[in-house]
C-alpha atoms as a PDB file:
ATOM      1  CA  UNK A   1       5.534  19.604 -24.774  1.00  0.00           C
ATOM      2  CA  UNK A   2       3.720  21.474 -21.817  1.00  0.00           C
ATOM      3  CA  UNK A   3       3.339  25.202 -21.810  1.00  0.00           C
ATOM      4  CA  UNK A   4       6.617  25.261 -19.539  1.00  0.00           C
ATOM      5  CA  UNK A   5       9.057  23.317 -21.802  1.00  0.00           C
ATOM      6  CA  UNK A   6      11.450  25.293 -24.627  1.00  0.00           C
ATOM      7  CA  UNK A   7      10.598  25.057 -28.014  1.00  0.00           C
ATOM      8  CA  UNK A   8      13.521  22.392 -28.571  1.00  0.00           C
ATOM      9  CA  UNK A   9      11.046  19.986 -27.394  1.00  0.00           C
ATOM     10  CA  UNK A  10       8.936  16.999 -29.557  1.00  0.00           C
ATOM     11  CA  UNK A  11       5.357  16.908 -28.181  1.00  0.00           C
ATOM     12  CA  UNK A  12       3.638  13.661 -28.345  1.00  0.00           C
ATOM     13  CA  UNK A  13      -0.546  13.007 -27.921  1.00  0.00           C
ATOM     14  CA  UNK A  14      -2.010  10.404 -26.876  1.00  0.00           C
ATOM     15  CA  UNK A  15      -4.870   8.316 -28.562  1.00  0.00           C
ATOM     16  CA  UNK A  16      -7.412   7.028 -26.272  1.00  0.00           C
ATOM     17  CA  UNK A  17      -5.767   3.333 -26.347  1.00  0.00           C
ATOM     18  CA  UNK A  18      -2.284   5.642 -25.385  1.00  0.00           C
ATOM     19  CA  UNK A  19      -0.527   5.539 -28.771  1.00  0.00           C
ATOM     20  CA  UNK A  20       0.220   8.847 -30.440  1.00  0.00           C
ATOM     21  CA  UNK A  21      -2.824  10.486 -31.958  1.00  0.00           C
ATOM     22  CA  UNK A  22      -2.409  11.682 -35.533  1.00  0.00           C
ATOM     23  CA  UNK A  23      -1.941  15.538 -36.137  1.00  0.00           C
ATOM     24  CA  UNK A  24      -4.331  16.472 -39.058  1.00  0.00           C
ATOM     25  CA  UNK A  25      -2.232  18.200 -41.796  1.00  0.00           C
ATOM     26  CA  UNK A  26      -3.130  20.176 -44.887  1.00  0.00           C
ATOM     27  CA  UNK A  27      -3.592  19.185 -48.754  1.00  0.00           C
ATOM     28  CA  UNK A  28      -0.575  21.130 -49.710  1.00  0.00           C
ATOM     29  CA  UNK A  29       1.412  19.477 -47.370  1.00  0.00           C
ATOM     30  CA  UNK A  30      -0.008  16.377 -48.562  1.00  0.00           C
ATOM     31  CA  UNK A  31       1.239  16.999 -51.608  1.00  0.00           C
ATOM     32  CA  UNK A  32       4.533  18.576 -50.716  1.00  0.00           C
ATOM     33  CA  UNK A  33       7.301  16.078 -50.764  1.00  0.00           C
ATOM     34  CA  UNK A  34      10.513  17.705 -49.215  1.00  0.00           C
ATOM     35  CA  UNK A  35      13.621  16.181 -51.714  1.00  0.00           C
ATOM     36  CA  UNK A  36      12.789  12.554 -51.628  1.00  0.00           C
ATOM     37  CA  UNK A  37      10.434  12.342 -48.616  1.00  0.00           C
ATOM     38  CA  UNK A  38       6.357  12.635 -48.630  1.00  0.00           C
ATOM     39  CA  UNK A  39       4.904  13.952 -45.435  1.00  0.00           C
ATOM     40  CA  UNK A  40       2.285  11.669 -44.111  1.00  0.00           C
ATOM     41  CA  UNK A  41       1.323  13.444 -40.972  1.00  0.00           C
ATOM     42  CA  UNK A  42       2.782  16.007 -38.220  1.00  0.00           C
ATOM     43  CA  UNK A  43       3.740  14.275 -35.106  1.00  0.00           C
ATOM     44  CA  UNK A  44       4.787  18.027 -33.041  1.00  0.00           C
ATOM     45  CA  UNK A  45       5.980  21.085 -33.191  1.00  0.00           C
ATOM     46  CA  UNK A  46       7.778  23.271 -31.168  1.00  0.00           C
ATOM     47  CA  UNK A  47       8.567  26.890 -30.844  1.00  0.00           C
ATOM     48  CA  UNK A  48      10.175  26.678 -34.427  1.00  0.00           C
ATOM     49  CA  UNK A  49      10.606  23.056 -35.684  1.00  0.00           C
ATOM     50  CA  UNK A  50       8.257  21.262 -36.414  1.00  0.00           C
ATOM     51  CA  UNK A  51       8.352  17.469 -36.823  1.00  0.00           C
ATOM     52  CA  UNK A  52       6.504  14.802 -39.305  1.00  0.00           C
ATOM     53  CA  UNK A  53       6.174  11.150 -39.939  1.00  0.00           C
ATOM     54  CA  UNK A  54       7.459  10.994 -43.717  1.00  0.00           C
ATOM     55  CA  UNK A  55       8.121   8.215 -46.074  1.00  0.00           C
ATOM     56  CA  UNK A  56      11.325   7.938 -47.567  1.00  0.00           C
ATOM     57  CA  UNK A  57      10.625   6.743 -51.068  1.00  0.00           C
ATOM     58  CA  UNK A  58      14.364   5.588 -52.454  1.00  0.00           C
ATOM     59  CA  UNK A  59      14.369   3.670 -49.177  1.00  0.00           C
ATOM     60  CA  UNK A  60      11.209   2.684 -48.703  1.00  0.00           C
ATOM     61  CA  UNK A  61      10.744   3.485 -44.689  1.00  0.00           C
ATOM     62  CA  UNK A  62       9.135   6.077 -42.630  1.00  0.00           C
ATOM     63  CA  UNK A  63      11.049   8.501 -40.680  1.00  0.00           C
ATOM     64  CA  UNK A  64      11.018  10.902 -38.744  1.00  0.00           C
ATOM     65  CA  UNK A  65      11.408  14.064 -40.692  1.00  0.00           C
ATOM     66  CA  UNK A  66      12.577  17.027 -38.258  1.00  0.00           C
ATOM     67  CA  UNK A  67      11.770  20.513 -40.292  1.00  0.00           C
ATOM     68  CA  UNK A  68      12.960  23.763 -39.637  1.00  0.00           C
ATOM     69  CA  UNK A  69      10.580  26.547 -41.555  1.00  0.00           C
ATOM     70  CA  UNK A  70      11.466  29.186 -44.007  1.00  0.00           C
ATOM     71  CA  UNK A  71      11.066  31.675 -41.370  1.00  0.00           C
ATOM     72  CA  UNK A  72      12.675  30.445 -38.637  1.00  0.00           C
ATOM     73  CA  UNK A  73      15.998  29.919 -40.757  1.00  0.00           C
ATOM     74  CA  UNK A  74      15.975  33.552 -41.400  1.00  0.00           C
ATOM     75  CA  UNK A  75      17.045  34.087 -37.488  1.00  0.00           C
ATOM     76  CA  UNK A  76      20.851  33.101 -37.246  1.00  0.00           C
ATOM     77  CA  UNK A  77      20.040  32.195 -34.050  1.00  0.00           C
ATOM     78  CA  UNK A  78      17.760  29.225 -34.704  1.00  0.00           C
ATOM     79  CA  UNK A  79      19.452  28.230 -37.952  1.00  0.00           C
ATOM     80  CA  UNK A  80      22.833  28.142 -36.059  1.00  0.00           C
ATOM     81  CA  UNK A  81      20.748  25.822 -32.922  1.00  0.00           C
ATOM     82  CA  UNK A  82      19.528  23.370 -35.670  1.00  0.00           C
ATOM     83  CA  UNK A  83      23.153  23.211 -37.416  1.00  0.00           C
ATOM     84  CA  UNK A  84      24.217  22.327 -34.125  1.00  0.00           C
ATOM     85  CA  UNK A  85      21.862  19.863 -33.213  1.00  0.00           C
ATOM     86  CA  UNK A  86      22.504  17.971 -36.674  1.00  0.00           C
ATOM     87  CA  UNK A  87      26.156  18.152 -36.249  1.00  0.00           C
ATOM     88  CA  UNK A  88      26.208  16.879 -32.688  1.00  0.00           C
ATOM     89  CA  UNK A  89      23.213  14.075 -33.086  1.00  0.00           C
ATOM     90  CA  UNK A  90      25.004  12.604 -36.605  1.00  0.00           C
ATOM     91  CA  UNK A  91      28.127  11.994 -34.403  1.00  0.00           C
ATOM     92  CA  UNK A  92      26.442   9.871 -31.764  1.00  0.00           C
ATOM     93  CA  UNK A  93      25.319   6.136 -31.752  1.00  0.00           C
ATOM     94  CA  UNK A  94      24.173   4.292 -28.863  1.00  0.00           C
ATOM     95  CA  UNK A  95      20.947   1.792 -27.703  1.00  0.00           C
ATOM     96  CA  UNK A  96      19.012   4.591 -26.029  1.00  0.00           C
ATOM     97  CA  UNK A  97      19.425   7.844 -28.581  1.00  0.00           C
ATOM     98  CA  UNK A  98      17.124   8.290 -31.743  1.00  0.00           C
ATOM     99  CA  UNK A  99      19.702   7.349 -34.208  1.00  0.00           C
ATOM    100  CA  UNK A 100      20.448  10.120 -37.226  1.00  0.00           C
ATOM    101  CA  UNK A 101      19.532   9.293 -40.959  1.00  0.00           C
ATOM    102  CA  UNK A 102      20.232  12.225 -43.449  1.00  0.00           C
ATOM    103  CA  UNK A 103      20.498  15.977 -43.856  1.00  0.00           C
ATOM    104  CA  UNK A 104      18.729  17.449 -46.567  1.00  0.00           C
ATOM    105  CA  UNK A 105      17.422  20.522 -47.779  1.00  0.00           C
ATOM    106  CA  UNK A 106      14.808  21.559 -50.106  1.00  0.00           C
ATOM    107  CA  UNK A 107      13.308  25.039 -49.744  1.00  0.00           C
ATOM    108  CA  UNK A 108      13.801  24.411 -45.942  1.00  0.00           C
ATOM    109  CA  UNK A 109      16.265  22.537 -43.806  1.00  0.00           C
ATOM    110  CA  UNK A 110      15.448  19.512 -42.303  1.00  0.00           C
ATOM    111  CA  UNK A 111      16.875  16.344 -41.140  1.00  0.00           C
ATOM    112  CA  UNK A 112      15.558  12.244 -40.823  1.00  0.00           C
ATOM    113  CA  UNK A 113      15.898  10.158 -37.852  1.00  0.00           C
ATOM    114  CA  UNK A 114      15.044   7.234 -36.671  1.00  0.00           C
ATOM    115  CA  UNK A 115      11.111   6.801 -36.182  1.00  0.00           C
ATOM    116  CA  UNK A 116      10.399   6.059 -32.502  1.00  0.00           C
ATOM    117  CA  UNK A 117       6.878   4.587 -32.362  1.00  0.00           C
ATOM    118  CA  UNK A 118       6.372   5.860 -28.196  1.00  0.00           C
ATOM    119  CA  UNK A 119       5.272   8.734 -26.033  1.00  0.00           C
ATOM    120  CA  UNK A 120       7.088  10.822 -23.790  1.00  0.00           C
ATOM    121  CA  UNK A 121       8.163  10.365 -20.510  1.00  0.00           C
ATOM    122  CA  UNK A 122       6.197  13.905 -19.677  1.00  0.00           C
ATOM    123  CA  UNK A 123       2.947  12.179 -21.355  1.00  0.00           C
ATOM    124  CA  UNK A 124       3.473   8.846 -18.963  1.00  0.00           C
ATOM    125  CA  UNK A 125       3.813  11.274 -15.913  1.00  0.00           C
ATOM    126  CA  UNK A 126       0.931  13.346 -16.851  1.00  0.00           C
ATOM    127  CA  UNK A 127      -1.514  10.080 -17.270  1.00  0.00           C
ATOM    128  CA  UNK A 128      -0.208   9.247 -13.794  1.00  0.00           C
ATOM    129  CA  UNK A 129      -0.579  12.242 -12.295  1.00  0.00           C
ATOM    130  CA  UNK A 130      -4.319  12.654 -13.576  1.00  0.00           C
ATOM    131  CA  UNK A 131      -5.161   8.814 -12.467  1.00  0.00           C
ATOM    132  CA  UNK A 132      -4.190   9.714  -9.312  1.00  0.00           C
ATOM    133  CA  UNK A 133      -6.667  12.365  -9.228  1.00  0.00           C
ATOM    134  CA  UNK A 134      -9.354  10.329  -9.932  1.00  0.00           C
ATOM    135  CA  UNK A 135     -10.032  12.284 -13.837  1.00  0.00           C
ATOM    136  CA  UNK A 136      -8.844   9.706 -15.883  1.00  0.00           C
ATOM    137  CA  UNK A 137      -7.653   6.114 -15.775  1.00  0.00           C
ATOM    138  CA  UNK A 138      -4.271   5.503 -17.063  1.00  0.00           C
ATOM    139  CA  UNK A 139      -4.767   2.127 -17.294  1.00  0.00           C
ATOM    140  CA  UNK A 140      -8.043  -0.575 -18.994  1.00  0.00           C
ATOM    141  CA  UNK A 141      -7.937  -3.589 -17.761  1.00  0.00           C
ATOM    142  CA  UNK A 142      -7.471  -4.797 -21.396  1.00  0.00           C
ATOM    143  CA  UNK A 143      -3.530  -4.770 -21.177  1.00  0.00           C
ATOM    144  CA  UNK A 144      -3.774  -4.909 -25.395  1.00  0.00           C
ATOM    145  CA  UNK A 145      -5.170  -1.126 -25.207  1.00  0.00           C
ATOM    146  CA  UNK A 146      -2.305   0.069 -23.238  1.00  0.00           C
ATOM    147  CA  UNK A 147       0.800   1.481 -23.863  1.00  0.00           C
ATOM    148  CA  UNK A 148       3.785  -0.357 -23.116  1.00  0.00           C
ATOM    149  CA  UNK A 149       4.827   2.754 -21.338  1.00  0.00           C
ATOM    150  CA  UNK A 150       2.507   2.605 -18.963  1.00  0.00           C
ATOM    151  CA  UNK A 151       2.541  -1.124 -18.513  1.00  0.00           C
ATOM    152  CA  UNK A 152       6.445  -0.981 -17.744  1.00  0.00           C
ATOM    153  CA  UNK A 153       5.684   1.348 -14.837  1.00  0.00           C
ATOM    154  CA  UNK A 154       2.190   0.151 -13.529  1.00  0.00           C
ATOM    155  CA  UNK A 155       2.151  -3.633 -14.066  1.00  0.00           C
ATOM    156  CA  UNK A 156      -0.021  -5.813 -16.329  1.00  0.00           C
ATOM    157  CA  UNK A 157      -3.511  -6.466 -14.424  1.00  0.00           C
ATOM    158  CA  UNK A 158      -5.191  -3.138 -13.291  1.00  0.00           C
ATOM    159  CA  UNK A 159      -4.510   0.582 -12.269  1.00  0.00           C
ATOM    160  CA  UNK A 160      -2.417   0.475  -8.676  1.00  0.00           C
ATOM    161  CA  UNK A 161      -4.091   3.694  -7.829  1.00  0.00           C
ATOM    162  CA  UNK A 162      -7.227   1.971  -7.804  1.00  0.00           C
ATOM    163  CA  UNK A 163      -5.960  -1.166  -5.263  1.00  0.00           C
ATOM    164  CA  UNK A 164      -3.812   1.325  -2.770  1.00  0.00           C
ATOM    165  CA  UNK A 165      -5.577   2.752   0.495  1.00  0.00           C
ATOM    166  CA  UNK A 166      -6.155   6.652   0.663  1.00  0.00           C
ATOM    167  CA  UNK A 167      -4.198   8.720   2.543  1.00  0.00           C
ATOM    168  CA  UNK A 168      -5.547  11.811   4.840  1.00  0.00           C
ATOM    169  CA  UNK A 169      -5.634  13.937   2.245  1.00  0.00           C
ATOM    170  CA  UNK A 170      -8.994  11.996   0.552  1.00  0.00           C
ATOM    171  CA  UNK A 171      -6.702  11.533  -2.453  1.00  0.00           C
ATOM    172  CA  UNK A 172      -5.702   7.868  -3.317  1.00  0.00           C
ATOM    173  CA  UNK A 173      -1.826   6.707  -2.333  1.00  0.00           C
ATOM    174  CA  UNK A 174       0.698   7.170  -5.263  1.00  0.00           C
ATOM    175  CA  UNK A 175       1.957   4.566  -7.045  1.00  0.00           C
ATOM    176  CA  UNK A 176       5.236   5.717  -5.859  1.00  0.00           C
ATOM    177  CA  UNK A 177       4.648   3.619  -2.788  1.00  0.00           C
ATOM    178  CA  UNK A 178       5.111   0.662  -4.888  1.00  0.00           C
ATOM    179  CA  UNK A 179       8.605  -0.922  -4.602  1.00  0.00           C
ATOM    180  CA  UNK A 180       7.906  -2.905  -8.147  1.00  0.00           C
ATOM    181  CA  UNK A 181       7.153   0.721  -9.686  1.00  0.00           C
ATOM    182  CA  UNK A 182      10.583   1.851  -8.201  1.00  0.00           C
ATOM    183  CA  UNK A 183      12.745  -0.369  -9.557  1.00  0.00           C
ATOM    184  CA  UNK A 184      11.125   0.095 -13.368  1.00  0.00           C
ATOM    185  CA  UNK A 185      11.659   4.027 -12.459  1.00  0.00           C
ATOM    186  CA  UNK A 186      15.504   2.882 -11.374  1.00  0.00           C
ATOM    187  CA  UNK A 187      15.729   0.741 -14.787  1.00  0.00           C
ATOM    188  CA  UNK A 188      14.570   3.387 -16.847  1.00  0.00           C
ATOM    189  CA  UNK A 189      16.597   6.306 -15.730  1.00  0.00           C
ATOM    190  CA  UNK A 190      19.482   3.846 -15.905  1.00  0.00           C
ATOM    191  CA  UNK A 191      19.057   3.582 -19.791  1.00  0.00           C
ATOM    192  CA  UNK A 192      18.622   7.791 -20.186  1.00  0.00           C
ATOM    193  CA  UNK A 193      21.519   8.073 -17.931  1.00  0.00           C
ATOM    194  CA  UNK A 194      23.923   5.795 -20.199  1.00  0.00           C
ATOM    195  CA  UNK A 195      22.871   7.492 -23.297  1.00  0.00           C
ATOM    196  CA  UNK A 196      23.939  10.661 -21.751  1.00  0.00           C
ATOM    197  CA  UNK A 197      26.819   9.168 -20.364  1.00  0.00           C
ATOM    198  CA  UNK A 198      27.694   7.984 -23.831  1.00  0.00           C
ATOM    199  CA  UNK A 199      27.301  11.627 -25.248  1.00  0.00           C
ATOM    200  CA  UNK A 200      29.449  12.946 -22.474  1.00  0.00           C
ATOM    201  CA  UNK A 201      32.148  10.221 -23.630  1.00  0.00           C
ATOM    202  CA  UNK A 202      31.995  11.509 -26.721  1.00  0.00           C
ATOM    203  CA  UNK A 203      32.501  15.519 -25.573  1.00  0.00           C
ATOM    204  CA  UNK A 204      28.626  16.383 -26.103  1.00  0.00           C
ATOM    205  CA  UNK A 205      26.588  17.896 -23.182  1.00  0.00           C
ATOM    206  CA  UNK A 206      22.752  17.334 -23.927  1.00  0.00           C
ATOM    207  CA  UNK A 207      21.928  20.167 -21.541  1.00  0.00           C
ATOM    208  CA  UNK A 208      18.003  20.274 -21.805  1.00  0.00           C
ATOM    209  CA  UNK A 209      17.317  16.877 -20.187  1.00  0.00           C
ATOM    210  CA  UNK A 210      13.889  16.450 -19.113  1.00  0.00           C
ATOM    211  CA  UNK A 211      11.078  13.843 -19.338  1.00  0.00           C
ATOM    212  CA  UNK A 212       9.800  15.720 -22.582  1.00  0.00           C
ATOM    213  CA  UNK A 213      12.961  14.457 -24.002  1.00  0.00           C
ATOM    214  CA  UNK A 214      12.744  10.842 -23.299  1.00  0.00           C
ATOM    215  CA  UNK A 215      10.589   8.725 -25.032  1.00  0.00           C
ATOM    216  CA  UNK A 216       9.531   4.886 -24.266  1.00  0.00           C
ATOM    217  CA  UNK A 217       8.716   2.769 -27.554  1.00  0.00           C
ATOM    218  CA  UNK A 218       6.220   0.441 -27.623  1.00  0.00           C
ATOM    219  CA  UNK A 219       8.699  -2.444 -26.966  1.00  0.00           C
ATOM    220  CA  UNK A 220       9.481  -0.419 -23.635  1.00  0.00           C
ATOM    221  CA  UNK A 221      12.862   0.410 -24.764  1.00  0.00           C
ATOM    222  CA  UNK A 222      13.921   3.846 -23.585  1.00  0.00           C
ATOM    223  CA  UNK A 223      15.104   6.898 -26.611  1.00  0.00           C
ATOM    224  CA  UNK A 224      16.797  10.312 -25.623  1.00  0.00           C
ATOM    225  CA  UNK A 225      15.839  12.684 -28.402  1.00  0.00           C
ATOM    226  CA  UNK A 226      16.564  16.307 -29.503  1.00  0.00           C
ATOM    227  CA  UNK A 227      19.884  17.639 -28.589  1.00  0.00           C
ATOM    228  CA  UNK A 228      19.080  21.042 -29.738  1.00  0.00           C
ATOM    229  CA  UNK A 229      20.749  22.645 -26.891  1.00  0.00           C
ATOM    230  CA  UNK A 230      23.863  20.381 -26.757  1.00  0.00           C
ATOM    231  CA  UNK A 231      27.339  22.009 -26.318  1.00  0.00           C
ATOM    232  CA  UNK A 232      30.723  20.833 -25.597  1.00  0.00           C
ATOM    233  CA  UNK A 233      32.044  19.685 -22.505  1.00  0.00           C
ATOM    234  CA  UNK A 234      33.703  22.257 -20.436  1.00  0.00           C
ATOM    235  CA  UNK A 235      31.904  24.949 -21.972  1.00  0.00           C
ATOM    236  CA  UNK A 236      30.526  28.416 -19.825  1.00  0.00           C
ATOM    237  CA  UNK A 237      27.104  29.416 -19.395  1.00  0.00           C
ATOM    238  CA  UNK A 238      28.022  32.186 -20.921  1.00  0.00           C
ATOM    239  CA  UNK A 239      27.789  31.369 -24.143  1.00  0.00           C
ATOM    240  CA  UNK A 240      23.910  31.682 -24.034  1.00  0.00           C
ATOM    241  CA  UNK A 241      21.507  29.865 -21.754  1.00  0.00           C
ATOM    242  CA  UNK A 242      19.980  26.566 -22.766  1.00  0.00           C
ATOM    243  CA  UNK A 243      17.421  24.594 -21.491  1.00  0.00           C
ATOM    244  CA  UNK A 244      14.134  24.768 -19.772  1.00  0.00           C
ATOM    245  CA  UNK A 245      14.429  26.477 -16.687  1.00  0.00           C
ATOM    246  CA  UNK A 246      12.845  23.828 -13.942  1.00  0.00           C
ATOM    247  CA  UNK A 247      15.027  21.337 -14.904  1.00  0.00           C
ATOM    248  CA  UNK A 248      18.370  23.436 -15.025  1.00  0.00           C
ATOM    249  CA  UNK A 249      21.534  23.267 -12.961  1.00  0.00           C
ATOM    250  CA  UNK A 250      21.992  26.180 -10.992  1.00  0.00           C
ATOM    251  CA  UNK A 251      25.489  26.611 -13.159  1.00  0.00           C
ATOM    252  CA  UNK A 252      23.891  26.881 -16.024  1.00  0.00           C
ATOM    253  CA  UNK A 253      21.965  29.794 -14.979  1.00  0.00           C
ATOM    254  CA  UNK A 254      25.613  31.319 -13.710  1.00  0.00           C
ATOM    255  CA  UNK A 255      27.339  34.058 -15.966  1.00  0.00           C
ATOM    256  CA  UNK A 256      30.340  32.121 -15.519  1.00  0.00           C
ATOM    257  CA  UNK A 257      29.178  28.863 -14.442  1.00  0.00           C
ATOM    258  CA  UNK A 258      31.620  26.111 -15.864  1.00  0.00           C
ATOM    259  CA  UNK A 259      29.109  23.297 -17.847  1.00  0.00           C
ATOM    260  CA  UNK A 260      30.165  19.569 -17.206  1.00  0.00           C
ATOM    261  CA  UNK A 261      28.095  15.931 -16.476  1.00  0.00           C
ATOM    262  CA  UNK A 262      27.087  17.327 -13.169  1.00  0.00           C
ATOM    263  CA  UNK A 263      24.915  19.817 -15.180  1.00  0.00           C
ATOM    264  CA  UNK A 264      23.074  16.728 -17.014  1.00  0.00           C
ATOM    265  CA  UNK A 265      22.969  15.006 -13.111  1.00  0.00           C
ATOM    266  CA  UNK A 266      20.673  17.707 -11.947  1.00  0.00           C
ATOM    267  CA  UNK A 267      18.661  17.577 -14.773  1.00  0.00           C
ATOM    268  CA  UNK A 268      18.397  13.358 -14.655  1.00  0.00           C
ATOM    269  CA  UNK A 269      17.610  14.162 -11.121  1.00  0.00           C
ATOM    270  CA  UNK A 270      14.931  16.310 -11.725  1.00  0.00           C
ATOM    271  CA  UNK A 271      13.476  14.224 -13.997  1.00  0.00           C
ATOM    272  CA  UNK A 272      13.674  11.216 -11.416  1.00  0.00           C
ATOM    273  CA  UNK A 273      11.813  13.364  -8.845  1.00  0.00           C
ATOM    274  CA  UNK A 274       8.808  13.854 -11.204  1.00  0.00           C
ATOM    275  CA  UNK A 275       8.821  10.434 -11.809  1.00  0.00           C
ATOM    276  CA  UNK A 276       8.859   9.342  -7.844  1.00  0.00           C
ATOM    277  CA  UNK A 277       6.677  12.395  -7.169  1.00  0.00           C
ATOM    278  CA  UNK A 278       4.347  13.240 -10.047  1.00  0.00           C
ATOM    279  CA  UNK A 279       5.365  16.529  -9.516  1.00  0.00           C
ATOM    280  CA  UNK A 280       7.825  18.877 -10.646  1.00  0.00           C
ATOM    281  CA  UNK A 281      10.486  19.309  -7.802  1.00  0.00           C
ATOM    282  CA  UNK A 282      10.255  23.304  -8.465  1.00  0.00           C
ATOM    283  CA  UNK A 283       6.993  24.515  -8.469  1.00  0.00           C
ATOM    284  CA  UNK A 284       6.411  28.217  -8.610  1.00  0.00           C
ATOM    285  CA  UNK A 285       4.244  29.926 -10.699  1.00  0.00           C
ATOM    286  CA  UNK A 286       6.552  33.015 -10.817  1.00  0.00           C
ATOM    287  CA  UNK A 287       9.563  33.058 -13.685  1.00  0.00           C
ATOM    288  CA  UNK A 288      11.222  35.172 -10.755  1.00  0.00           C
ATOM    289  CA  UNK A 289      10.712  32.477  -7.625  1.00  0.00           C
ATOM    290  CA  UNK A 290      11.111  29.860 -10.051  1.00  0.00           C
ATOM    291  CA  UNK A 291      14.713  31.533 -11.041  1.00  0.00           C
ATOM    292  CA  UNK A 292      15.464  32.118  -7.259  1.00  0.00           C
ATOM    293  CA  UNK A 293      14.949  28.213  -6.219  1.00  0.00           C
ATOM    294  CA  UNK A 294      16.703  26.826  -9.630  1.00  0.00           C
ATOM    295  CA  UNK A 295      20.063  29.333  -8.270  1.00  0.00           C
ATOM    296  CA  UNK A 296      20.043  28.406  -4.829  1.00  0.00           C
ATOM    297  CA  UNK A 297      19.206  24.115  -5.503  1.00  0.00           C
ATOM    298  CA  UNK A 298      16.352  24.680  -3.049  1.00  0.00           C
ATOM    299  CA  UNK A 299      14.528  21.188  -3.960  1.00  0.00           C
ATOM    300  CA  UNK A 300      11.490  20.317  -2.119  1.00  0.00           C
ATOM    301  CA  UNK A 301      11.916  16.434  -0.442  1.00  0.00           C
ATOM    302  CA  UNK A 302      10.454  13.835  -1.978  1.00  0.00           C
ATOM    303  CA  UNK A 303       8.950  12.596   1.493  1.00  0.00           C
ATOM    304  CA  UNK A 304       6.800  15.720   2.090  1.00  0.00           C
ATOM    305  CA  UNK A 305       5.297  14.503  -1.345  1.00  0.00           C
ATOM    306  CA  UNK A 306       4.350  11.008  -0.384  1.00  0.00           C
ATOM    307  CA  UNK A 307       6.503   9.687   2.815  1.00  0.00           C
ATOM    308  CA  UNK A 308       6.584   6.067   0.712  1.00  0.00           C
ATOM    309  CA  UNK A 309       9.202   6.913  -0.956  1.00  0.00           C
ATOM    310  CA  UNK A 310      12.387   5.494  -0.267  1.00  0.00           C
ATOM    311  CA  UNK A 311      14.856   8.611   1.375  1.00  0.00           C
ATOM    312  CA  UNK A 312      17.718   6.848  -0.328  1.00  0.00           C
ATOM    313  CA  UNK A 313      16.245   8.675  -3.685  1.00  0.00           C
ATOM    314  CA  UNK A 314      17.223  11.807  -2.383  1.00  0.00           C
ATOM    315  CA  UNK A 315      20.735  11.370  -2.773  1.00  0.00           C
ATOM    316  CA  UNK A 316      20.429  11.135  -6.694  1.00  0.00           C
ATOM    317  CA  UNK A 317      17.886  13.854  -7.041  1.00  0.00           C
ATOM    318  CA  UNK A 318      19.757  16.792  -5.167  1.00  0.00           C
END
């Protein structure tokens, strides 16, 4: 999670070779088995949860163990956001969403899911976007090093940034002016839009959709996680705001702005224009500005980005 996401959100670090660098954790934790699980290392944390690779010993497996601390259940608040989340995540099932295990609780309340062996979509983005400026490869040439994350969007044999010509700017072309890195964006937003289409079919808005939230396994298979925010369908803004702010509708910032699928659209669509650009399609360093552009939709174009990208994206991402 970047300094900008909520707290709702699973971070994810990358080893050198791309896979998820282990978090180092204490004896005591170590030691301290919550119910039937022992904690074998943290994989993030956010503004309250925090999250760990356990091993379930009646069953055997590891799992993700999603915790929420003493502390934080003392706020009604939080406790009532991570009641939510289990009740809503428990009742969904589909290809492309972390699947629920088990509720338990020990001296804390936490919950088990499935364990996704992947990074986020925000960590794929940022390796892009820092290959592109020439500080760090995202790519070896030894595909075996690579994540398959990486290797669904750039190809097997080398770095594309590397191969493209440079544009005025000194910088080198992105890889957005690939047509073979368009249609893996196209596939993969088409799996995180059916598992949000499946949540809406079940009544369940995810509402904080964003590429923090979507994972890619090392198969390549795409995983929607953390539905922290969720709320029914047909439900008012204001009944609290939820989400992180760049990647909101400009209903959901409404007092009285009615919350449907077109809310998760805008999000998917924001998500799709960091992908294309590298770049988050609101970029103001001011809460206030930022506010003012998420209220009025005022999205910047693709095109001024990099002109190789296709203008028929712009129709899904405003």
């Amino acid at each position: 999670m970047n300094d900008a996401d909520a707290s709702s959100s699973i971070p994810a670090r990358l080893s050198p070779s791309g896979r998820r660098a282990s978090s180092p954790i204490t004896r005591q934790q170590r030691s301290s088995p919550l119910g039937d699980y022992d904690i074998l290392r943290e994989i993030g944390r956010g503004g309250t949860a925090i999250v760990y690779e356990a091993y379930h010993r009646a069953l055997r497996r590891k799992v993700a163990l999603k915790q929420l601390p003493a502390a934080a259940a003392l706020d009604p608040r939080w406790l009532e956001r991570f009641q939510n989340e289990v009740r809503v995540t428990c009742k969904l099932s589909h290809p492309n969403i972390v699947p629920f295990y088990e509720l338990g609780r020990d001296d804390s309340h936490f919950y088990t899911m499935q364990l996704i062996d992947g990074i986020s979509l925000a960590e794929v983005i940022r390796g892009l976007r820092q290959c592109r400026e020439g500080k760090r490869p995202c790519m070896n040439r030894d595909a075996d090093e690579v994540h398959p994350a990486f290797l669904k969007l750039c190809g097997r044999c080398k770095c594309p940034f590397a191969s493209l010509p440079a544009k005025s700017s000194g910088k080198p072309t992105a890889l957005t002016a690939s047509p073979e890195y368009h249609r893996a964006v196209v596939e993969l937003m088409r799996d995180a839009a059916l598992a949000i289409q499946h949540a809406h079919d079940q009544g369940i808005l995810h509402l904080d959709v964003k590429p923090s939230n979507i994972l890619i396994d090392t198969d390549g298979e795409v995983w929607v996680t953390d539905f922290g925010a969720a709320r029914k369908n047909g439900g008012t803004a204001s009944e609290g705001l939820a989400g992180t702010l760049c990647y909101m509708s400009p209903e959901q910032l409404a007092r009285d702005g009615q919350l449907d699928a077109r809310s998760e659209t805008s999000s998917l669509g924001a998500t799709l224009y960091e992908l294309l650009a590298l770049e988050r399609r609101f970029r103001d360093d001011s809460p206030h500005a930022l506010l003012a552009r998420v209220s009025l939709g005022n999205v910047s174009d693709t095109t001024t980005v990099d002109n190789a990208i296709p203008r028929e994206f712009g129709a899904l991402i405003n």
